[in-house]
PDB file of N, CA and C in Angstrom:
ATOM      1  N   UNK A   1     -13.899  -6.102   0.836  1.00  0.00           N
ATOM      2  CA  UNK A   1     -13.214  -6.886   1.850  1.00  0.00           C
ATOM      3  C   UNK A   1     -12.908  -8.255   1.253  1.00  0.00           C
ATOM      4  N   UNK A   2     -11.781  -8.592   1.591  1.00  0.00           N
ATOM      5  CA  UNK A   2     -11.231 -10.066   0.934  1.00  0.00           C
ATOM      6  C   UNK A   2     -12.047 -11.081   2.126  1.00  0.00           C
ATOM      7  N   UNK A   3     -12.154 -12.614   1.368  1.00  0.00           N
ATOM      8  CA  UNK A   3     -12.441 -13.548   2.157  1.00  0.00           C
ATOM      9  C   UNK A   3     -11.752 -13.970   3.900  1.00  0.00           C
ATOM     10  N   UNK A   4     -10.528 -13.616   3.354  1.00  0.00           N
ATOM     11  CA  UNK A   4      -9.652 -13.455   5.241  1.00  0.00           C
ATOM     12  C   UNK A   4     -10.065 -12.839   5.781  1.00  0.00           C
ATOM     13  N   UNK A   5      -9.967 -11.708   5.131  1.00  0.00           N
ATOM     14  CA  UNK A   5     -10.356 -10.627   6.434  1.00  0.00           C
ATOM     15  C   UNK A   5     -11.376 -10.579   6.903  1.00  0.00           C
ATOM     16  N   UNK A   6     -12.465 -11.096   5.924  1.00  0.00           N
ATOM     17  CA  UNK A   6     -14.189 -11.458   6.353  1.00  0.00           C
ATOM     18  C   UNK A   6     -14.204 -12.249   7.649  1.00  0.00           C
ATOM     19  N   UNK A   7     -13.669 -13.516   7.464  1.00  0.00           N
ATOM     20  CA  UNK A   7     -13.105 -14.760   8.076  1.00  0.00           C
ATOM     21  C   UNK A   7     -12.680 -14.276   9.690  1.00  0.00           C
ATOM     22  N   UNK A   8     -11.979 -13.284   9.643  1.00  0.00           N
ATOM     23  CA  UNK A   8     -11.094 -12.942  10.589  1.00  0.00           C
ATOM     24  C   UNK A   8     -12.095 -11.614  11.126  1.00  0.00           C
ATOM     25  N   UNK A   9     -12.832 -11.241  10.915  1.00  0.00           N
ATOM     26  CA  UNK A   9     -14.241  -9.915  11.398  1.00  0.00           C
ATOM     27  C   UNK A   9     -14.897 -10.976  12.078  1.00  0.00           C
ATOM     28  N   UNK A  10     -15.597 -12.357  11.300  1.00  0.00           N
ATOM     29  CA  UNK A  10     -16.465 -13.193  11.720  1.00  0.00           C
ATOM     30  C   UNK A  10     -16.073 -14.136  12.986  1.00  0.00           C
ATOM     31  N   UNK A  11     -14.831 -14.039  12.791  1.00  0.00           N
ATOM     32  CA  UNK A  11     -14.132 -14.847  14.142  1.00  0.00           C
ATOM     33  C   UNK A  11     -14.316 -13.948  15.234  1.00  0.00           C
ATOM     34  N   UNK A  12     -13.998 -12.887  15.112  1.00  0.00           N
ATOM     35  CA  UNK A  12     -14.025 -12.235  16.846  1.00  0.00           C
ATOM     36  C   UNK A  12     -15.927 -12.285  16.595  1.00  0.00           C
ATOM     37  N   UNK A  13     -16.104 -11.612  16.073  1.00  0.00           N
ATOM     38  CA  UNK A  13     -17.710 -11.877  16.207  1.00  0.00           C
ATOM     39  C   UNK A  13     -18.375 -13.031  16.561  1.00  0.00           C
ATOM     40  N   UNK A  14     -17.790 -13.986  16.004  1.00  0.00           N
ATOM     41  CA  UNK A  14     -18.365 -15.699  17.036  1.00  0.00           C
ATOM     42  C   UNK A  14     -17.699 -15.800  18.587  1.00  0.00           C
ATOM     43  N   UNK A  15     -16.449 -14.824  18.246  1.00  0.00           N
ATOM     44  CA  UNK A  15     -15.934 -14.528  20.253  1.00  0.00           C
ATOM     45  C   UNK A  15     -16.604 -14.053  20.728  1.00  0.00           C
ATOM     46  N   UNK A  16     -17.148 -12.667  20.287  1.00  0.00           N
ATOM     47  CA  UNK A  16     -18.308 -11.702  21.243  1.00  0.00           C
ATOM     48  C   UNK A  16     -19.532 -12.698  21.289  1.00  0.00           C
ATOM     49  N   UNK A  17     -20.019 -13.618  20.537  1.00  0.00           N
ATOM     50  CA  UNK A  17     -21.205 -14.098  20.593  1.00  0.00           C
ATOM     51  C   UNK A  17     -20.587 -15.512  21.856  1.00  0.00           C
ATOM     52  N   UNK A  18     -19.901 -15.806  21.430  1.00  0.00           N
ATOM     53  CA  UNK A  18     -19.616 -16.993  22.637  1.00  0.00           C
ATOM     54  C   UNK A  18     -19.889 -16.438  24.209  1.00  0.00           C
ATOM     55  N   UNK A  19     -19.037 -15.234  24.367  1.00  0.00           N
ATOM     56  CA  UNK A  19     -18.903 -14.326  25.618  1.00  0.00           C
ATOM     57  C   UNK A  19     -20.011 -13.698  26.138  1.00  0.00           C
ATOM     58  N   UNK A  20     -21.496 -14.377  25.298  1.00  0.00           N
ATOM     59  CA  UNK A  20     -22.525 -13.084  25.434  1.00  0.00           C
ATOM     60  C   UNK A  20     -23.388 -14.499  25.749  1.00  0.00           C
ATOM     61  N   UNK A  21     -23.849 -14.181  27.535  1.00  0.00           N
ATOM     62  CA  UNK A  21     -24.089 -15.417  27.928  1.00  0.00           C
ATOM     63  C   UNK A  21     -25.721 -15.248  27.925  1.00  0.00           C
ATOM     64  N   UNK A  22     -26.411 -14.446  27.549  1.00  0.00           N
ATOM     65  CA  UNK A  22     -28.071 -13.702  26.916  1.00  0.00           C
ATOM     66  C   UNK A  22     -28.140 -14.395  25.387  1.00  0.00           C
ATOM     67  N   UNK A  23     -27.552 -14.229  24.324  1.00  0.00           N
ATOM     68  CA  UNK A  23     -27.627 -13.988  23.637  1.00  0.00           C
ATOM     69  C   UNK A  23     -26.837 -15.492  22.712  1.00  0.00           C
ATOM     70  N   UNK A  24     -26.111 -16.121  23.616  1.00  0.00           N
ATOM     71  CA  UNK A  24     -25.230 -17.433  22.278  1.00  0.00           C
ATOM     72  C   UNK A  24     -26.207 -18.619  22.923  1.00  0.00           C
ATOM     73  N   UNK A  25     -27.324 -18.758  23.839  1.00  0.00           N
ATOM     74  CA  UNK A  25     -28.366 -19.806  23.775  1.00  0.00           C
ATOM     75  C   UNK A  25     -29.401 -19.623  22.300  1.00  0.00           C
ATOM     76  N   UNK A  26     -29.559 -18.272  22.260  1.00  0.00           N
ATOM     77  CA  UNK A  26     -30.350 -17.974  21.257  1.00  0.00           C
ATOM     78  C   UNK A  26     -29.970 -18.640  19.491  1.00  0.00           C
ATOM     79  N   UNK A  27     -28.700 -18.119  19.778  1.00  0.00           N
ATOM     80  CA  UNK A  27     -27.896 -18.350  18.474  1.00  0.00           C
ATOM     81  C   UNK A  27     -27.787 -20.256  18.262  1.00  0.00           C
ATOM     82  N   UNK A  28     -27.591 -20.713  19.381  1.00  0.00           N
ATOM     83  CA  UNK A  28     -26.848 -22.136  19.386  1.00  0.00           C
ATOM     84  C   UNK A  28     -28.832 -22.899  18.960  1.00  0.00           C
ATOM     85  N   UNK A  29     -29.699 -22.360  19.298  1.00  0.00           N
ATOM     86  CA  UNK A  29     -31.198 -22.877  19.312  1.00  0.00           C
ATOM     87  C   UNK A  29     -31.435 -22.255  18.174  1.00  0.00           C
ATOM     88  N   UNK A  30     -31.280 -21.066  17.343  1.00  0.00           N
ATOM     89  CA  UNK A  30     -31.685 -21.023  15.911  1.00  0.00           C
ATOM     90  C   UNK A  30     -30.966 -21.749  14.979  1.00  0.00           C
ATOM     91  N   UNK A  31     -29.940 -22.297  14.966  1.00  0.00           N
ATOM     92  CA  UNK A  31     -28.692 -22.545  14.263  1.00  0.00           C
ATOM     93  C   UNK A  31     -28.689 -24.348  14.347  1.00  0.00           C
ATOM     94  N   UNK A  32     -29.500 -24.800  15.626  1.00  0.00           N
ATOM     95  CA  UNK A  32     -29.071 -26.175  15.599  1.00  0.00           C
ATOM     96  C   UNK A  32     -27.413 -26.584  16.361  1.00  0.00           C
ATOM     97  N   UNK A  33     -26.971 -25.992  16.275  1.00  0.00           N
ATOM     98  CA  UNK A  33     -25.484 -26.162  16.341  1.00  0.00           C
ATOM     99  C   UNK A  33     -25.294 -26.525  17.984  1.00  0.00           C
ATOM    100  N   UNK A  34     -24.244 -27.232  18.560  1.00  0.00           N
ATOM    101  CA  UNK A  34     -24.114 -27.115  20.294  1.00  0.00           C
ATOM    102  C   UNK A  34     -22.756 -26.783  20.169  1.00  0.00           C
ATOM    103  N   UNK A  35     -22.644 -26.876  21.425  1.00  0.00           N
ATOM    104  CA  UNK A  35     -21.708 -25.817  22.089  1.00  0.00           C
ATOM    105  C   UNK A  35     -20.262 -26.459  21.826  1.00  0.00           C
ATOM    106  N   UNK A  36     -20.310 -27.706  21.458  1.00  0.00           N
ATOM    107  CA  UNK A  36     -18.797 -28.343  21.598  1.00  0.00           C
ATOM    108  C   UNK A  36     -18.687 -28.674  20.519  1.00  0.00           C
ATOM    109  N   UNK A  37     -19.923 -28.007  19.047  1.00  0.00           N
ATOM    110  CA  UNK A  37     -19.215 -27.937  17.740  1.00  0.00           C
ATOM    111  C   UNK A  37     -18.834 -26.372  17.241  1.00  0.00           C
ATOM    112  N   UNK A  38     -19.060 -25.483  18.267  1.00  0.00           N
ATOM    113  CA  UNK A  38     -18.905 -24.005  18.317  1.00  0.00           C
ATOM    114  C   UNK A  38     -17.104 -23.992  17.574  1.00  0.00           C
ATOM    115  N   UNK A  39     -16.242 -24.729  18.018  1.00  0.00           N
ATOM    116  CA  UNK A  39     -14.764 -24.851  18.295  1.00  0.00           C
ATOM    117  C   UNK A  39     -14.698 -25.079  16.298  1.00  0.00           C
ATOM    118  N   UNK A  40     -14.923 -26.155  16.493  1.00  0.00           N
ATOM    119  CA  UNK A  40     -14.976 -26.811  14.923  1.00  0.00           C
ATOM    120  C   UNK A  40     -15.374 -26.286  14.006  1.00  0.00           C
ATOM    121  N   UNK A  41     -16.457 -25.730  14.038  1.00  0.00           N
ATOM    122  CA  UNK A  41     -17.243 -25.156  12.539  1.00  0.00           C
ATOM    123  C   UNK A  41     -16.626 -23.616  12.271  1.00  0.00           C
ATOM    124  N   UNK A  42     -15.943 -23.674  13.480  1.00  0.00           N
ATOM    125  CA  UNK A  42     -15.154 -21.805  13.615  1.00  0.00           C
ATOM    126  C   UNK A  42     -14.178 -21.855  11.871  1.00  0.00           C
ATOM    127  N   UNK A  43     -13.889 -23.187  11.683  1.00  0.00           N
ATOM    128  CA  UNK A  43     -13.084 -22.884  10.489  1.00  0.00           C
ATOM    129  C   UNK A  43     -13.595 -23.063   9.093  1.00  0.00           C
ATOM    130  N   UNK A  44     -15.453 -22.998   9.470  1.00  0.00           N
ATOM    131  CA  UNK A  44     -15.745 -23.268   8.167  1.00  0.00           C
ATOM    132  C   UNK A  44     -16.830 -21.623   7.576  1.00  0.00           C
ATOM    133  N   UNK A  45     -16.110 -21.457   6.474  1.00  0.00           N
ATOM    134  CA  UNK A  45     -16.303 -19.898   6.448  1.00  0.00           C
ATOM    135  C   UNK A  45     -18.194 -19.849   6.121  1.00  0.00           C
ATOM    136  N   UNK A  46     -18.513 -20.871   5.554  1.00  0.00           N
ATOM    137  CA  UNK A  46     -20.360 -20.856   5.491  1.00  0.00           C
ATOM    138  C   UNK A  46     -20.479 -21.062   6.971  1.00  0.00           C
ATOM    139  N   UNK A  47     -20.258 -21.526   7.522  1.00  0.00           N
ATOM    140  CA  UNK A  47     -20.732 -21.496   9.480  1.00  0.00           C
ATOM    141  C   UNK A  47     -20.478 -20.072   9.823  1.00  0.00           C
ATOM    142  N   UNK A  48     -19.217 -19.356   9.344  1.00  0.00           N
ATOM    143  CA  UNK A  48     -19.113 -17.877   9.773  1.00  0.00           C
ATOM    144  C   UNK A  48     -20.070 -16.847   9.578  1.00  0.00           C
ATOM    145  N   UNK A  49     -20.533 -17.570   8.186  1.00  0.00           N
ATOM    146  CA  UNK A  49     -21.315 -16.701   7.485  1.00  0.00           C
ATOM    147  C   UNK A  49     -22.637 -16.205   8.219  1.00  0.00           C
ATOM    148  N   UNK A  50     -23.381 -18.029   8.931  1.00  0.00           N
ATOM    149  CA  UNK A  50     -24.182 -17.913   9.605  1.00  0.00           C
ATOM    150  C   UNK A  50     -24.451 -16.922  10.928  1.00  0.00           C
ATOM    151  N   UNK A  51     -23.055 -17.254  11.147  1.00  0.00           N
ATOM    152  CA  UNK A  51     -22.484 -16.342  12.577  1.00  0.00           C
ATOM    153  C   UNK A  51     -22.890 -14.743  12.062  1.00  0.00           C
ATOM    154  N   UNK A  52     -22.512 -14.098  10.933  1.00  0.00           N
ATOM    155  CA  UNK A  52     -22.773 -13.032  11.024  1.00  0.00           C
ATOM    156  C   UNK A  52     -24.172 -12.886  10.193  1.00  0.00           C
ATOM    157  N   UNK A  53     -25.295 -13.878   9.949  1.00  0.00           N
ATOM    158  CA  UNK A  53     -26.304 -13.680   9.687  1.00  0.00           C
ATOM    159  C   UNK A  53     -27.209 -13.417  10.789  1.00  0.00           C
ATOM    160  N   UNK A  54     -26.685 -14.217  11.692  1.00  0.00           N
ATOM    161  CA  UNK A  54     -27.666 -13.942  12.725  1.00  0.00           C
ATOM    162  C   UNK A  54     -27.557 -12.826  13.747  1.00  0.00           C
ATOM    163  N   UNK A  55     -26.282 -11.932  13.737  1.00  0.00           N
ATOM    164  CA  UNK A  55     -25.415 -10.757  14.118  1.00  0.00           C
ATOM    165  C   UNK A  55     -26.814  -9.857  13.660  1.00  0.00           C
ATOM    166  N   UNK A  56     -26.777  -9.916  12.031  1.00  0.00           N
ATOM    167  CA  UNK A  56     -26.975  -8.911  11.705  1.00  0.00           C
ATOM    168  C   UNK A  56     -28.859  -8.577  11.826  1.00  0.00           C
ATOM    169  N   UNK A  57     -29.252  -9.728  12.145  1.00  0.00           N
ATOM    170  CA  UNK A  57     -30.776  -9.874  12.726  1.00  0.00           C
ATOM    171  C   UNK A  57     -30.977  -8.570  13.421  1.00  0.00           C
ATOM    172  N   UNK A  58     -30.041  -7.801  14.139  1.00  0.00           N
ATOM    173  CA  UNK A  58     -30.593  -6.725  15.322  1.00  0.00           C
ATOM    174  C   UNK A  58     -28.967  -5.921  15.148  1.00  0.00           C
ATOM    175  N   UNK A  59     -30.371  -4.517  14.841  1.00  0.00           N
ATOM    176  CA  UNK A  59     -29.096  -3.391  14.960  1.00  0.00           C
ATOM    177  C   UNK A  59     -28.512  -3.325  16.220  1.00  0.00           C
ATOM    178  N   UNK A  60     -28.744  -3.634  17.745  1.00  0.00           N
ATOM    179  CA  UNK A  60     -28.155  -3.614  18.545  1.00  0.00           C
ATOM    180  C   UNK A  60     -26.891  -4.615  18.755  1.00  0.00           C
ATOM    181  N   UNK A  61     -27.039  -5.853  18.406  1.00  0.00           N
ATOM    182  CA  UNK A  61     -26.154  -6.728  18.794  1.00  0.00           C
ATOM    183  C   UNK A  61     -25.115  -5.961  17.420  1.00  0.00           C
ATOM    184  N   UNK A  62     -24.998  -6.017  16.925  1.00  0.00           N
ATOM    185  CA  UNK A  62     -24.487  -5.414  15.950  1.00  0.00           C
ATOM    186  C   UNK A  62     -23.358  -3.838  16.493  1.00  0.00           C
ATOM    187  N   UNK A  63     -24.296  -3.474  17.191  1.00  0.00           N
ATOM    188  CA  UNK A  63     -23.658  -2.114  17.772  1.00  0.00           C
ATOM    189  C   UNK A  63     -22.743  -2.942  18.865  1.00  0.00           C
ATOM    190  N   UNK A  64     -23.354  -3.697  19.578  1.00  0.00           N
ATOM    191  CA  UNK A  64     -22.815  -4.162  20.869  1.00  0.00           C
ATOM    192  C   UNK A  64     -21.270  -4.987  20.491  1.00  0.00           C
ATOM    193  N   UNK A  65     -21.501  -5.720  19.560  1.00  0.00           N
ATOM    194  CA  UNK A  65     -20.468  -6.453  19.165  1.00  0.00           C
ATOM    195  C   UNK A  65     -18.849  -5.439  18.757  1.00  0.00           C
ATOM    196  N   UNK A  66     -19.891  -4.352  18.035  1.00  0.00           N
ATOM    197  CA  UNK A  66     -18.926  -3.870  17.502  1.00  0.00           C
ATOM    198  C   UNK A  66     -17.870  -2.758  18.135  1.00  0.00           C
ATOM    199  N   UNK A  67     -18.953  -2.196  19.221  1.00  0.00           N
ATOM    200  CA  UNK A  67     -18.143  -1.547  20.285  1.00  0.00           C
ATOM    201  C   UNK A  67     -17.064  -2.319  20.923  1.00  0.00           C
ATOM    202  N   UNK A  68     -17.560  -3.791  21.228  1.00  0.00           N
ATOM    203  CA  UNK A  68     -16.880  -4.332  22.124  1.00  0.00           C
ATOM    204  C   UNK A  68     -15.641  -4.526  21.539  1.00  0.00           C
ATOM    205  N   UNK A  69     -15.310  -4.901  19.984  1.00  0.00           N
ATOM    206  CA  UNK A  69     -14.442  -5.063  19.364  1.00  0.00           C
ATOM    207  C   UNK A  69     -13.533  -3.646  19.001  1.00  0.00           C
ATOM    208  N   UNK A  70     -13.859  -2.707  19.050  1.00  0.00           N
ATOM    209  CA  UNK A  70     -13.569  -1.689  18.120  1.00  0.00           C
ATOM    210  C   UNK A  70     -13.675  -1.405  16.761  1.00  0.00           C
ATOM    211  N   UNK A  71     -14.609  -2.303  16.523  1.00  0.00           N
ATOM    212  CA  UNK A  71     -14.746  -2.318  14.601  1.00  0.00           C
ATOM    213  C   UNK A  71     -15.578  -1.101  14.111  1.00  0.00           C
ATOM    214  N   UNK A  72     -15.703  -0.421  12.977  1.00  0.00           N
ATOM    215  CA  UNK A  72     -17.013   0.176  12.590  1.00  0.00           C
ATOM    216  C   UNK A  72     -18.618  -0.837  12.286  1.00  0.00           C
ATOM    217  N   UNK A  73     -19.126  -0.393  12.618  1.00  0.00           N
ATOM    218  CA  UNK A  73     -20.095  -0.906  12.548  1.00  0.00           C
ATOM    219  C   UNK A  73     -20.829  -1.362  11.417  1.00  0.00           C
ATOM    220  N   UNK A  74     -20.054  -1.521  10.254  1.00  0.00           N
ATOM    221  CA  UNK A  74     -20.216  -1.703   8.904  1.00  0.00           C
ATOM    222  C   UNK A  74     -19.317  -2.950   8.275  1.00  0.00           C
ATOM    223  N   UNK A  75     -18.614  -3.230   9.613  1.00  0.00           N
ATOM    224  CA  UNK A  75     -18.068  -4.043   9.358  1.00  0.00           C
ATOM    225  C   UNK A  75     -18.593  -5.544   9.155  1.00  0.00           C
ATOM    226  N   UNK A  76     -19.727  -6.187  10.257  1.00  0.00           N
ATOM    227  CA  UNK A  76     -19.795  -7.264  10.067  1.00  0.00           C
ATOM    228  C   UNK A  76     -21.189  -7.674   8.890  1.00  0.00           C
ATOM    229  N   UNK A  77     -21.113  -6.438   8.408  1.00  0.00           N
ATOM    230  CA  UNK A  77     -22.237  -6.738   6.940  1.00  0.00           C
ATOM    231  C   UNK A  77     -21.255  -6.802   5.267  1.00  0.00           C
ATOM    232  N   UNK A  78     -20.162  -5.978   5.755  1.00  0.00           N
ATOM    233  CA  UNK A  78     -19.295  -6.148   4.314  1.00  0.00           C
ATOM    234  C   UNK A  78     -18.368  -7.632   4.418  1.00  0.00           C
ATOM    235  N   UNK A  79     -18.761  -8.206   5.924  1.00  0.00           N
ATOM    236  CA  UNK A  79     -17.581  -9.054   5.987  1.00  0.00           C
ATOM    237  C   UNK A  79     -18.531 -10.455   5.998  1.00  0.00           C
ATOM    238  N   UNK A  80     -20.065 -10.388   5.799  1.00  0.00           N
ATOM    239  CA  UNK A  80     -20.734 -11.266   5.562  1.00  0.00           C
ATOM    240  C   UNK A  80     -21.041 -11.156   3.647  1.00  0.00           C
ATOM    241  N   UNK A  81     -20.515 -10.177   3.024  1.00  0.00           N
ATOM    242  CA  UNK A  81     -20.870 -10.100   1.825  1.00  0.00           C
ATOM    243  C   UNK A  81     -19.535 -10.746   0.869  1.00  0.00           C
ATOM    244  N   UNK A  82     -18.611 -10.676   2.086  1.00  0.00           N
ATOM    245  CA  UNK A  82     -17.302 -11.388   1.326  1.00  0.00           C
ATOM    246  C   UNK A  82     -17.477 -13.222   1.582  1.00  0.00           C
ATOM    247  N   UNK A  83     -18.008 -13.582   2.468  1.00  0.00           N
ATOM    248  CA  UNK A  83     -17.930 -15.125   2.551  1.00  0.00           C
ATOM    249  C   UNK A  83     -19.253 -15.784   2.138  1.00  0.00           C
ATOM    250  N   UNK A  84     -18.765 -17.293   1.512  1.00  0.00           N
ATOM    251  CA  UNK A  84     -20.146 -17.710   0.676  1.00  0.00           C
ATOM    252  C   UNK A  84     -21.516 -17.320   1.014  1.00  0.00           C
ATOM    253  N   UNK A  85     -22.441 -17.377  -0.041  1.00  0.00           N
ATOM    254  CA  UNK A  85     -23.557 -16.764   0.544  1.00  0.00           C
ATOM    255  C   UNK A  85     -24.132 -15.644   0.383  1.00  0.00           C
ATOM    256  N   UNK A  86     -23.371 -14.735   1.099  1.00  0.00           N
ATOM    257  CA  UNK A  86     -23.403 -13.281   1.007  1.00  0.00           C
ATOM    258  C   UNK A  86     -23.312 -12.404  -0.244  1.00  0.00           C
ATOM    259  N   UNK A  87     -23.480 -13.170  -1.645  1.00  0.00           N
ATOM    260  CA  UNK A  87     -24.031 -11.988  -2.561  1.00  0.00           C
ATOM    261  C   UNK A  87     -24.991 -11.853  -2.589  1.00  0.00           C
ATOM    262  N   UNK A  88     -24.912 -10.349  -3.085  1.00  0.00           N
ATOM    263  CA  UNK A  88     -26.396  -9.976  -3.566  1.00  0.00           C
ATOM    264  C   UNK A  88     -26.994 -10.462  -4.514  1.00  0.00           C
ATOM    265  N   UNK A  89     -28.396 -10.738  -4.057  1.00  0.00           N
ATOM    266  CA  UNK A  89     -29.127 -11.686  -4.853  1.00  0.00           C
ATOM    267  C   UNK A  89     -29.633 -10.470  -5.971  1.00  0.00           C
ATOM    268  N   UNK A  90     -29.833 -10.478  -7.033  1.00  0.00           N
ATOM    269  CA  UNK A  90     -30.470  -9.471  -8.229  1.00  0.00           C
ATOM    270  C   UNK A  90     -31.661 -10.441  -9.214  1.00  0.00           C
ATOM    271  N   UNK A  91     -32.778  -9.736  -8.652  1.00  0.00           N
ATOM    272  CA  UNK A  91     -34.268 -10.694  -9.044  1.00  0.00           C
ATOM    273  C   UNK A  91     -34.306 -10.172 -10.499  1.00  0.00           C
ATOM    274  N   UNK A  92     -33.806  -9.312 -11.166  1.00  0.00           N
ATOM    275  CA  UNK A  92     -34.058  -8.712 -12.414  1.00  0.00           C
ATOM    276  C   UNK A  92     -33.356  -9.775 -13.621  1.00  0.00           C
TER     277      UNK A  92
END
């Protein structure tokens, strides 16, 4: 997956997380972040990144997100491996 399209997986995914009124207190209290820099940091692809780090914390939100979107569900882990951050680390 290219960096856009990562970018553009992670964006509706910070939509489903905005819309998910259980679940974006959680996110906004692990993250530090408030609610009226939610808008702003949307264009910074390490903030996205975060967005789908904390997605990927629970196979459910993960499912949930992804239904809601229509994505495969594989999506918001290849699309956290395309934006900074997200390589694989190799301890060898």
């Amino acid at each position: 997956m290219k960096q856009e399209q990562a970018e553009t997986a992670a964006l509706g995914c910070l939509a489903w997380l905005i819309g998910n009124d259980e679940l974006l207190p959680v996110f906004l209290g692990a993250t530090g972040v408030g609610e009226g820099e939610l808008r702003d940091r949307a264009a910074e692809p390490e903030f996205l990144g975060s967005v789908l780090d904390f997605l990927l914390m629970d196979d459910a939100w993960v499912v949930e997100c992804c239904d809601a979107q229509g994505l495969a569900y594989d999506v918001p882990m290849r699309a956290r491996a395309a934006l900074p951050g997200g390589e694989q680390v190799h301890w060898t």
